[in-house]
C-alpha atoms as a PDB file:
ATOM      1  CA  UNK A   1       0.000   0.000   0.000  1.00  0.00           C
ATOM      2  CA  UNK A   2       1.422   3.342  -1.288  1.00  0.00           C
ATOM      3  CA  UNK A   3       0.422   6.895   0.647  1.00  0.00           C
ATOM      4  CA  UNK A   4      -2.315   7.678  -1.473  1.00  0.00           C
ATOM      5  CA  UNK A   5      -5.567   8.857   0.410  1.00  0.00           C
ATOM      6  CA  UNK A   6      -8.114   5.618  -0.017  1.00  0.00           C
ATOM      7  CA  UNK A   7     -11.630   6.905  -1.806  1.00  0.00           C
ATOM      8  CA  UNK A   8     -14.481   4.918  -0.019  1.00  0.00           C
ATOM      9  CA  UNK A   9     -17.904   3.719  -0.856  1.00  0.00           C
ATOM     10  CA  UNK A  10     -19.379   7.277   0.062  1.00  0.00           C
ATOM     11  CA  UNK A  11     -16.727   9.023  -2.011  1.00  0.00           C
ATOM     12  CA  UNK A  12     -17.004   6.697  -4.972  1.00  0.00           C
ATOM     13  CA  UNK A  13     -20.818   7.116  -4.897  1.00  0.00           C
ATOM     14  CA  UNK A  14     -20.362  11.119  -5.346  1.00  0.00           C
ATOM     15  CA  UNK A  15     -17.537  11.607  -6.915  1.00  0.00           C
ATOM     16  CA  UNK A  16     -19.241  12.092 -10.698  1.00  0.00           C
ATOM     17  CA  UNK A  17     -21.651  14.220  -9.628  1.00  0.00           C
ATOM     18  CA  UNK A  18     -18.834  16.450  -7.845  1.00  0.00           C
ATOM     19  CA  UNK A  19     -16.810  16.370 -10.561  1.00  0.00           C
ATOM     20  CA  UNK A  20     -19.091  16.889 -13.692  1.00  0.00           C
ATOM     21  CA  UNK A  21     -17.729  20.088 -14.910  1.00  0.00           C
ATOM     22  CA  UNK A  22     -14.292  17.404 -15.658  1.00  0.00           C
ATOM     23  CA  UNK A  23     -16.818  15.528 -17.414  1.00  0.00           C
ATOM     24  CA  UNK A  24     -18.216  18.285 -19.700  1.00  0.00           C
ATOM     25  CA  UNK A  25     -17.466  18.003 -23.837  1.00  0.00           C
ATOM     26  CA  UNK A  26     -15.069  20.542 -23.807  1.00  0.00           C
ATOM     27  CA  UNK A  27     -13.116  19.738 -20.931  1.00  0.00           C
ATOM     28  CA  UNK A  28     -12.991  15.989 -21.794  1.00  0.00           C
ATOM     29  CA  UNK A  29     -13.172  16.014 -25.396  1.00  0.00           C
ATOM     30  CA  UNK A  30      -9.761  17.140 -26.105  1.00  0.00           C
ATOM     31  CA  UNK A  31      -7.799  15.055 -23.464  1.00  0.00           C
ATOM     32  CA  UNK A  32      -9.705  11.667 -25.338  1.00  0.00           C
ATOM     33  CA  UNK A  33      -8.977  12.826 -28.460  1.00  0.00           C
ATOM     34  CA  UNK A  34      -4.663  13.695 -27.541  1.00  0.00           C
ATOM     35  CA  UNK A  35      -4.323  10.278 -25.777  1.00  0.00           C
ATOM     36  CA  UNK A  36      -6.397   8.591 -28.898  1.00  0.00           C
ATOM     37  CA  UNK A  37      -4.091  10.001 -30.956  1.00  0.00           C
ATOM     38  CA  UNK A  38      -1.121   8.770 -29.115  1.00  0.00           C
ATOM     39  CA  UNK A  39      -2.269   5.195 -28.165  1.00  0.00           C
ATOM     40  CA  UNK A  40      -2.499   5.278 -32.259  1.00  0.00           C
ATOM     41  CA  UNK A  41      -3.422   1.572 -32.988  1.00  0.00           C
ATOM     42  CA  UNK A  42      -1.881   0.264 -29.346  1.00  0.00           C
ATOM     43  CA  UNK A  43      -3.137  -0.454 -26.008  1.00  0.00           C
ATOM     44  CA  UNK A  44      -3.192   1.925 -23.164  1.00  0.00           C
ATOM     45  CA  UNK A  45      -3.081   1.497 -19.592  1.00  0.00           C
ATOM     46  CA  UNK A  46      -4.620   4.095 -17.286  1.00  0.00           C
ATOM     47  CA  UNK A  47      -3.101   4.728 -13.919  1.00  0.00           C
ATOM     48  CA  UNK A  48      -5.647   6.083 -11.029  1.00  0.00           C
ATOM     49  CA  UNK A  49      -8.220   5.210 -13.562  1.00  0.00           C
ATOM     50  CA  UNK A  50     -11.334   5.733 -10.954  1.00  0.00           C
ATOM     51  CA  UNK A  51     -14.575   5.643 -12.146  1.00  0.00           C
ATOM     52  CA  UNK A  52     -13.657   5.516 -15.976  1.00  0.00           C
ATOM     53  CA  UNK A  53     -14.424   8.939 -16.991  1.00  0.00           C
ATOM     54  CA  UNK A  54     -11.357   9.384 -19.650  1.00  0.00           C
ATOM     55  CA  UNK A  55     -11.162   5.274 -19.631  1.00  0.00           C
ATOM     56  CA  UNK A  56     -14.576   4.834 -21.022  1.00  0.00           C
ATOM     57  CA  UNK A  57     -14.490   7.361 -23.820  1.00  0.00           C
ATOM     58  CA  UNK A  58     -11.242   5.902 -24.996  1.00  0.00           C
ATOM     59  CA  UNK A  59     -12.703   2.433 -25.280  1.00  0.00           C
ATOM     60  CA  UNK A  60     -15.898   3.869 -26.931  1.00  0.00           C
ATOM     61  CA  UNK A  61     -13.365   5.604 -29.777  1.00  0.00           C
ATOM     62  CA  UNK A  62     -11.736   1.900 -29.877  1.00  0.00           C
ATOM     63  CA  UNK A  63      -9.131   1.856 -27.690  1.00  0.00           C
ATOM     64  CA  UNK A  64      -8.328  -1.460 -25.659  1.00  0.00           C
ATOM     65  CA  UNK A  65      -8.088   0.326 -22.184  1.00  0.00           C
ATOM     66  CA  UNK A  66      -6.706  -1.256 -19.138  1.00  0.00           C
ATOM     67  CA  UNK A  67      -6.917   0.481 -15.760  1.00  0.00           C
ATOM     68  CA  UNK A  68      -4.512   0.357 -12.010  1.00  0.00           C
ATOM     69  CA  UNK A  69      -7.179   1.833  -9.413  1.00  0.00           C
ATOM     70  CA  UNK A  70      -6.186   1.787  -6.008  1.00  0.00           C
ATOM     71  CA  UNK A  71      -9.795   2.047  -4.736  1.00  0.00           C
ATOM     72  CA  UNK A  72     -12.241  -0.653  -4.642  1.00  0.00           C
ATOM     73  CA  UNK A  73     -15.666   1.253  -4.339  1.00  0.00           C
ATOM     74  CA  UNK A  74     -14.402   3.561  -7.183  1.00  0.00           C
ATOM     75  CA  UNK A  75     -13.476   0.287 -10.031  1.00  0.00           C
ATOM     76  CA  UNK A  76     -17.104  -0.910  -8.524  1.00  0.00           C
ATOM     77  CA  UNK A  77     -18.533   1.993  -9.528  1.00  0.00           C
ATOM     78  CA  UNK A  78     -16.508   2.544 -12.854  1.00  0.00           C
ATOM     79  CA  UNK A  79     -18.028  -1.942 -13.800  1.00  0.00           C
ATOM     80  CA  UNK A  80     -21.494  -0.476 -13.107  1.00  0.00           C
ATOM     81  CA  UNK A  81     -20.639   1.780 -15.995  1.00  0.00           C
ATOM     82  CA  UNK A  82     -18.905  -0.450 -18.250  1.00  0.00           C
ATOM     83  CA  UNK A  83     -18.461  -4.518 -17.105  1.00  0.00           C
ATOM     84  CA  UNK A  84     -15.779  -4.830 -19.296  1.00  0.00           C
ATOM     85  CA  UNK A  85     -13.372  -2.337 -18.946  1.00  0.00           C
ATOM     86  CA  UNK A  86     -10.803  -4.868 -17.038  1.00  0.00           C
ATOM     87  CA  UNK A  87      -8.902  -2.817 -13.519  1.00  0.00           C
ATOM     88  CA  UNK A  88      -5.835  -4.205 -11.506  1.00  0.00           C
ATOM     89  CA  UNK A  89      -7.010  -3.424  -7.958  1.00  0.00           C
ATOM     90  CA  UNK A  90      -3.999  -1.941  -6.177  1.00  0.00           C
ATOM     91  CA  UNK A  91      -1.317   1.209  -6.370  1.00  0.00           C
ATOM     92  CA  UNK A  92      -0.141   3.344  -9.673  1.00  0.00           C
ATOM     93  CA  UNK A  93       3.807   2.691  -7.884  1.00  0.00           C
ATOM     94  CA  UNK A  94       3.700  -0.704  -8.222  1.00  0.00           C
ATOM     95  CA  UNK A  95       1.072  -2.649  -9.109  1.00  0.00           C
ATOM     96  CA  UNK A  96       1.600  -4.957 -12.692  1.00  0.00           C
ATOM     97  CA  UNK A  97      -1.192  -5.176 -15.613  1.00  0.00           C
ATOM     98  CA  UNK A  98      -0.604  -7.542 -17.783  1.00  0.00           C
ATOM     99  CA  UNK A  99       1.304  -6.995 -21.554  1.00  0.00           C
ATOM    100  CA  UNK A 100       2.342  -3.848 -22.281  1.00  0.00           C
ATOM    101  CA  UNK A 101       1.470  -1.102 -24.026  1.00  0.00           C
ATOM    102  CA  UNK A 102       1.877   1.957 -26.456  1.00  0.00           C
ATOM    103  CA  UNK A 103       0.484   4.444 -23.889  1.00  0.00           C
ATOM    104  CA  UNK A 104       0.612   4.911 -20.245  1.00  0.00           C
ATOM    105  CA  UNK A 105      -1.209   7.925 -18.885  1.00  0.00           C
ATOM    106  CA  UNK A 106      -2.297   9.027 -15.766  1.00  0.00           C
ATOM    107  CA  UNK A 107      -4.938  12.439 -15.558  1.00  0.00           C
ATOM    108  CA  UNK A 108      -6.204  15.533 -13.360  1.00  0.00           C
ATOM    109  CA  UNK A 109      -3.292  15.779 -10.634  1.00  0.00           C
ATOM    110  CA  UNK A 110      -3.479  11.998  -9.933  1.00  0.00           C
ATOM    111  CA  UNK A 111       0.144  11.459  -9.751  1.00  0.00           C
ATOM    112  CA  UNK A 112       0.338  13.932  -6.836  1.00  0.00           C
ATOM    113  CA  UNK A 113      -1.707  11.136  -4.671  1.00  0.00           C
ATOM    114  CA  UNK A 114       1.393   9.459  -4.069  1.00  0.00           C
ATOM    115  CA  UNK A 115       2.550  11.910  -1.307  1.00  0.00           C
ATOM    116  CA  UNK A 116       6.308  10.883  -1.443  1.00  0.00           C
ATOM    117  CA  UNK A 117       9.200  11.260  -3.973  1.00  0.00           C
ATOM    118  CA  UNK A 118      10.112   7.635  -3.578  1.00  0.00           C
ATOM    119  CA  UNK A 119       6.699   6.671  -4.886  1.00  0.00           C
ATOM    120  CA  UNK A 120       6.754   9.294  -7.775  1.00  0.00           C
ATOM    121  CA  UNK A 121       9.660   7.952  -8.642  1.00  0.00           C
ATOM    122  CA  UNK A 122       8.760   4.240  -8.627  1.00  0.00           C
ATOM    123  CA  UNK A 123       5.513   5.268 -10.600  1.00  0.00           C
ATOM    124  CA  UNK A 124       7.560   6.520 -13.428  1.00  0.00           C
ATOM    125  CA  UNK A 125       9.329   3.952 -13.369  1.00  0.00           C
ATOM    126  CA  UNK A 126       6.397   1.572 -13.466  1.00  0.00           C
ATOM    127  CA  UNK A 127       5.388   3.599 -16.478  1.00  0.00           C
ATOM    128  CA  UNK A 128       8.076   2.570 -18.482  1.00  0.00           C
ATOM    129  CA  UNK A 129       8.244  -0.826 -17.441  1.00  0.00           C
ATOM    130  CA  UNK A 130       4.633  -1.525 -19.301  1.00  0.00           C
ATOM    131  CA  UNK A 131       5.651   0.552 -22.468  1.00  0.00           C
ATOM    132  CA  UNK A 132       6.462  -1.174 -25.275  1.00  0.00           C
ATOM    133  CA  UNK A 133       9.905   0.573 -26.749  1.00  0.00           C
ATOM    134  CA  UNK A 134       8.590   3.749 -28.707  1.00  0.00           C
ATOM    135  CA  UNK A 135       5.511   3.907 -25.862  1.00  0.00           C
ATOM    136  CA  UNK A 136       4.612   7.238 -24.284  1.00  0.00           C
ATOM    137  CA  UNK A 137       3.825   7.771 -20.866  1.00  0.00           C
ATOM    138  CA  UNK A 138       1.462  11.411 -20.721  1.00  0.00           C
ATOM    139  CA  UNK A 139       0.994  13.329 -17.154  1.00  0.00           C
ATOM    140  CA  UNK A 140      -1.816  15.900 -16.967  1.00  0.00           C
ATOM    141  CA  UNK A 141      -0.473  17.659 -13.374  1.00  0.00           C
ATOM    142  CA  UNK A 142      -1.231  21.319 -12.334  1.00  0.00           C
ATOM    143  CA  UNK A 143       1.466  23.762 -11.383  1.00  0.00           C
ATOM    144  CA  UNK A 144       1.821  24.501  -7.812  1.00  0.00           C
ATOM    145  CA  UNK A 145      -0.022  28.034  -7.039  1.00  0.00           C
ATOM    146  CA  UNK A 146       2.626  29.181  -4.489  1.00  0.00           C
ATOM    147  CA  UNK A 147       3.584  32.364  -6.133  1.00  0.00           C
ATOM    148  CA  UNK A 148       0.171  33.340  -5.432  1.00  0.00           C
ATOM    149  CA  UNK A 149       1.608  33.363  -1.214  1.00  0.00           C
ATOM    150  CA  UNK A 150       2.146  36.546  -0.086  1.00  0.00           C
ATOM    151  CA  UNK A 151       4.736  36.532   3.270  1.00  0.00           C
ATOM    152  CA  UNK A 152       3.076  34.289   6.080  1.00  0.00           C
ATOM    153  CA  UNK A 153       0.154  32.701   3.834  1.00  0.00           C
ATOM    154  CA  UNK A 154      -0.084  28.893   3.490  1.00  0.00           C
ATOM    155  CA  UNK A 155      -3.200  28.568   1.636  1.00  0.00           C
ATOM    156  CA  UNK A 156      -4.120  29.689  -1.986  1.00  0.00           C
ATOM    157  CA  UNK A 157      -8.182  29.282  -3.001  1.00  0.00           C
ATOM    158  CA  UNK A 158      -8.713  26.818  -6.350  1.00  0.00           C
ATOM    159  CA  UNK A 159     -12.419  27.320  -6.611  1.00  0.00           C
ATOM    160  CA  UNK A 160     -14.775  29.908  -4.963  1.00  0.00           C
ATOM    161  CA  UNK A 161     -18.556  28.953  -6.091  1.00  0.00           C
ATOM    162  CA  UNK A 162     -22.072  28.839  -5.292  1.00  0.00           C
ATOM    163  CA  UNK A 163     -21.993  25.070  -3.545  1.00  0.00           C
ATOM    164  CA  UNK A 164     -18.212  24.703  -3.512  1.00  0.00           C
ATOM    165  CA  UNK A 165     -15.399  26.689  -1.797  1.00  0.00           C
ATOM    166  CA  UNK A 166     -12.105  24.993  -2.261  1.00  0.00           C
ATOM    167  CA  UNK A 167      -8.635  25.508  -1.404  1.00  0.00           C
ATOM    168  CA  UNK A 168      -5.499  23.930  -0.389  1.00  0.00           C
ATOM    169  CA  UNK A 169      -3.051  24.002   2.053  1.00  0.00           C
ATOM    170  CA  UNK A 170       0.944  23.873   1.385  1.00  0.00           C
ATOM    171  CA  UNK A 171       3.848  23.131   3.575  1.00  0.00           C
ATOM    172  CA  UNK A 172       6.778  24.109   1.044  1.00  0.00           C
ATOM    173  CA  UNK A 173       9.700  22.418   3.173  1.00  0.00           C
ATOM    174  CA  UNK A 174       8.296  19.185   2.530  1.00  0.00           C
ATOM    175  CA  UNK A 175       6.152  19.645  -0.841  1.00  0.00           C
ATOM    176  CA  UNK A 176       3.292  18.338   1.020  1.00  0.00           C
ATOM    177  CA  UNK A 177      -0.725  19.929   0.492  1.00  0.00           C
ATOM    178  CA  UNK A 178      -3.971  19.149   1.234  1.00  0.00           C
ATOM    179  CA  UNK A 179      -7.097  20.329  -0.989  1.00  0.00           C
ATOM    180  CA  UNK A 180      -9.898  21.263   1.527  1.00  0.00           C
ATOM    181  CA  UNK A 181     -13.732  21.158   0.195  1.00  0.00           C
ATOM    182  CA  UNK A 182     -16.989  23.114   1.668  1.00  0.00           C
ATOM    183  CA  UNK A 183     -19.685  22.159  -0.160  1.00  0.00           C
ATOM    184  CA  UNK A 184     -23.016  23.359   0.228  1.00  0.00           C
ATOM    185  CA  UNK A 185     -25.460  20.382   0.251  1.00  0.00           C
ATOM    186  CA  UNK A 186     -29.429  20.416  -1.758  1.00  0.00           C
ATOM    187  CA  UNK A 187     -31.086  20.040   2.044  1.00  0.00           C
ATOM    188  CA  UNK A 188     -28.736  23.925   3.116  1.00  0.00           C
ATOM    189  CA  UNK A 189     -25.861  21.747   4.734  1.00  0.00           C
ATOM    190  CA  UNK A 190     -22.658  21.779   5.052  1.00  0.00           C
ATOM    191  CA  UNK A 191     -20.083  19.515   4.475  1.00  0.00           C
ATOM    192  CA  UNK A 192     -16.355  18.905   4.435  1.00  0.00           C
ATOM    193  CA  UNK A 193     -13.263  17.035   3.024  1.00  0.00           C
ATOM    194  CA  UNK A 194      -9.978  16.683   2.543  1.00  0.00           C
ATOM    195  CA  UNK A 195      -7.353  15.031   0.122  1.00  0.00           C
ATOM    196  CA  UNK A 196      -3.352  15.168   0.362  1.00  0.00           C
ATOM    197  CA  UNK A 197      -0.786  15.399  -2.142  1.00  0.00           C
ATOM    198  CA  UNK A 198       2.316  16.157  -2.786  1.00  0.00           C
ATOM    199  CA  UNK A 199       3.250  18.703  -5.729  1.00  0.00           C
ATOM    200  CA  UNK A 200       5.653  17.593  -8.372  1.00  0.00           C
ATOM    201  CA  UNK A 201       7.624  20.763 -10.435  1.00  0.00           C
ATOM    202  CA  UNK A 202       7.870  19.817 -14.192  1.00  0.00           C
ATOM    203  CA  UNK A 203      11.771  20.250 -14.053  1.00  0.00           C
ATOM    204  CA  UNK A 204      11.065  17.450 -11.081  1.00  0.00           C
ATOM    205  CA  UNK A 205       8.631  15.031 -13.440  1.00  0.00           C
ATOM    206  CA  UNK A 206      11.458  15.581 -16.208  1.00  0.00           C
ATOM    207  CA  UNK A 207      14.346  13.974 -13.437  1.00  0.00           C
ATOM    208  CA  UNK A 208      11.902  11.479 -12.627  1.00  0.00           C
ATOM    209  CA  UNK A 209      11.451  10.339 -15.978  1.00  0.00           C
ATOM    210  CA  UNK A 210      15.099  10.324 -16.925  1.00  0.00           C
ATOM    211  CA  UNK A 211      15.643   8.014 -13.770  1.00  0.00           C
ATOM    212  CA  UNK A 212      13.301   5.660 -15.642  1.00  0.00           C
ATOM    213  CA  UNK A 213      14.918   6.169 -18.911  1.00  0.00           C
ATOM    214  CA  UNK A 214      12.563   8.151 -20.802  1.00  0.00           C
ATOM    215  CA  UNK A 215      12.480  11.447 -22.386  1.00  0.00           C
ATOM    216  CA  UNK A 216      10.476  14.397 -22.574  1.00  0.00           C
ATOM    217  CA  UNK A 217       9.095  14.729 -25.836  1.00  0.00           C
ATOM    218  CA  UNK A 218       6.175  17.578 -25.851  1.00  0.00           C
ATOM    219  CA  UNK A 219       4.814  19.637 -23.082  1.00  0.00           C
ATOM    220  CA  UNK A 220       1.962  21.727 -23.279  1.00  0.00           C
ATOM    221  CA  UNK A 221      -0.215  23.972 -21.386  1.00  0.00           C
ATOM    222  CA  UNK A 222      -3.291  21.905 -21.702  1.00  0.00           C
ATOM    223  CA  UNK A 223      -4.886  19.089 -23.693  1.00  0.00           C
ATOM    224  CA  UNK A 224      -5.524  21.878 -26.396  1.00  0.00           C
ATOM    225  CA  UNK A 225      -1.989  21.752 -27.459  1.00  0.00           C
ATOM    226  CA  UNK A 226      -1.109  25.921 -26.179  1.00  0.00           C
ATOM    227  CA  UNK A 227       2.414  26.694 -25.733  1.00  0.00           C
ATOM    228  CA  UNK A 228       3.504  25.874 -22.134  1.00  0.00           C
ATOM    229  CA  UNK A 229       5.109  29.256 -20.582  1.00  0.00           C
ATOM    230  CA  UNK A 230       6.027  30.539 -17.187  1.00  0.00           C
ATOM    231  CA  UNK A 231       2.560  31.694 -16.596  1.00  0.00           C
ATOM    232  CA  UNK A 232       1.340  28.140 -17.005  1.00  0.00           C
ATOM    233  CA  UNK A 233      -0.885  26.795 -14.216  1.00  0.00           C
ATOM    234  CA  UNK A 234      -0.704  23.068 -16.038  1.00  0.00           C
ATOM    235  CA  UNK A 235       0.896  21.225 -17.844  1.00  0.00           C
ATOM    236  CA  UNK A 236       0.314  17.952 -20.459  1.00  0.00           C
ATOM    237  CA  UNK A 237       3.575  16.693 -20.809  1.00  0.00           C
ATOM    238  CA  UNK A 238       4.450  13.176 -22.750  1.00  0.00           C
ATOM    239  CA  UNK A 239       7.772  11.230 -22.446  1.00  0.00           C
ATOM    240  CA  UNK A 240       8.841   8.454 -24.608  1.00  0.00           C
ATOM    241  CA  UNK A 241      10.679   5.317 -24.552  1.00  0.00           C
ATOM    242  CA  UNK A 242      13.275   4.195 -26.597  1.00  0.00           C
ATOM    243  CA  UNK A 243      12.588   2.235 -29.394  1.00  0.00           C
END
């Protein structure tokens, strides 16, 4: 068992309704269609694949789709949505799926669940290990907001809305954060959570993917393809193997 926070039952049952807006056509569209493109006519293997919402689409645009999910309830919940989309039960660090495969990928800040550089590490290096030579392994990560401290700070907001106030927590000694959530229920409650991560730098991601023996190939700013700058607050960044 890695350091990744576990998503329950309760969290599994909610988490596509709290998440829709990553669900909408113009968010999602253009991630399915990049990693579509890159698969090409191979296999890819989904790390943190939870409830299938870029795994499905893939397999719909016919893409053979194999998924790592660390949580039970959430591969439940992704088979109630498509039986036979097959999941290794266990962590994105270590866990095997069997073959291998022109594409690894792993989407929306996942990677950052592992909370320690060790596990980072060993996840790109588990990348590599299922990519067939000429593979690409593709990280969709955020860039951490902490030029937006002033002196003394230690939390930045990520979402101020109507039924959701958001924001997380950094301690920048240790690269360690926690997301908070409010959320404002339909019955006028109130309700929170929590997730941890730890944030990755892209010069860090690049290190870790040497260590594994691959290179950077593209980065971008998002799955739209614009230029990635120092202004960025994402990235989409693909590394190959060899061939």
């Amino acid at each position: 068992m890695t350091s990744s926070d576990y998503w329950d039952t309760a969290a599994a049952r909610h988490y596509d309704e709290r998440s829709a807006f990553m669900f909408e056509p113009a968010v999602l569209g253009p991630a399915v269609d990049t990693l579509a493109r890159l698969a090409a006519d191979g296999p890819a293997l989904e790390f943190a694949v939870g409830t299938g919402r870029v795994a499905i689409p893939l397999v719909e645009k016919g893409i053979r789709v194999v998924g790592i999910e660390l949580s039970q309830p959430m591969v439940d919940r992704l088979h109630e949505k498509r039986a036979d989309l097959p999941v290794v039960v266990g962590d994105m660090a270590t866990s095997a799926a069997p073959g291998t495969y022109s594409l690894v990928y792993v989407v929306w800040n996942s990677i950052g669940n592992l909370r320690t550089q060790a596990e980072q590490v060993a996840c790109f290096r588990n990348a590599a290990r299922h990519l067939e030579p000429g593979g690409r392994f593709v990280v969709e990560l955020w860039v951490p907001a902490i030029r937006r401290f002033p002196p003394g700070q230690s939390a930045v907001p990520f979402h101020v809305g109507r039924r959701h106030v958001g924001f997380d927590t950094y301690d920048l000694t240790t690269q360690q954060g926690t997301s908070h959530h409010f959320r404002r229920e339909p019955d006028g409650t109130v309700t929170y959570g929590a997730s941890n991560f730890r944030y990755i730098w892209p010069a860090e991601c690049d290190l870790m993917a040497e260590l594994a023996g691959l290179a950077l190939e593209s980065r971008t700013a998002d799955w739209q393809g614009a230029p990635f700058t120092s202004e960025s607050e994402s990235h989409v960044s693909v590394w190959r193997k060899p061939a």
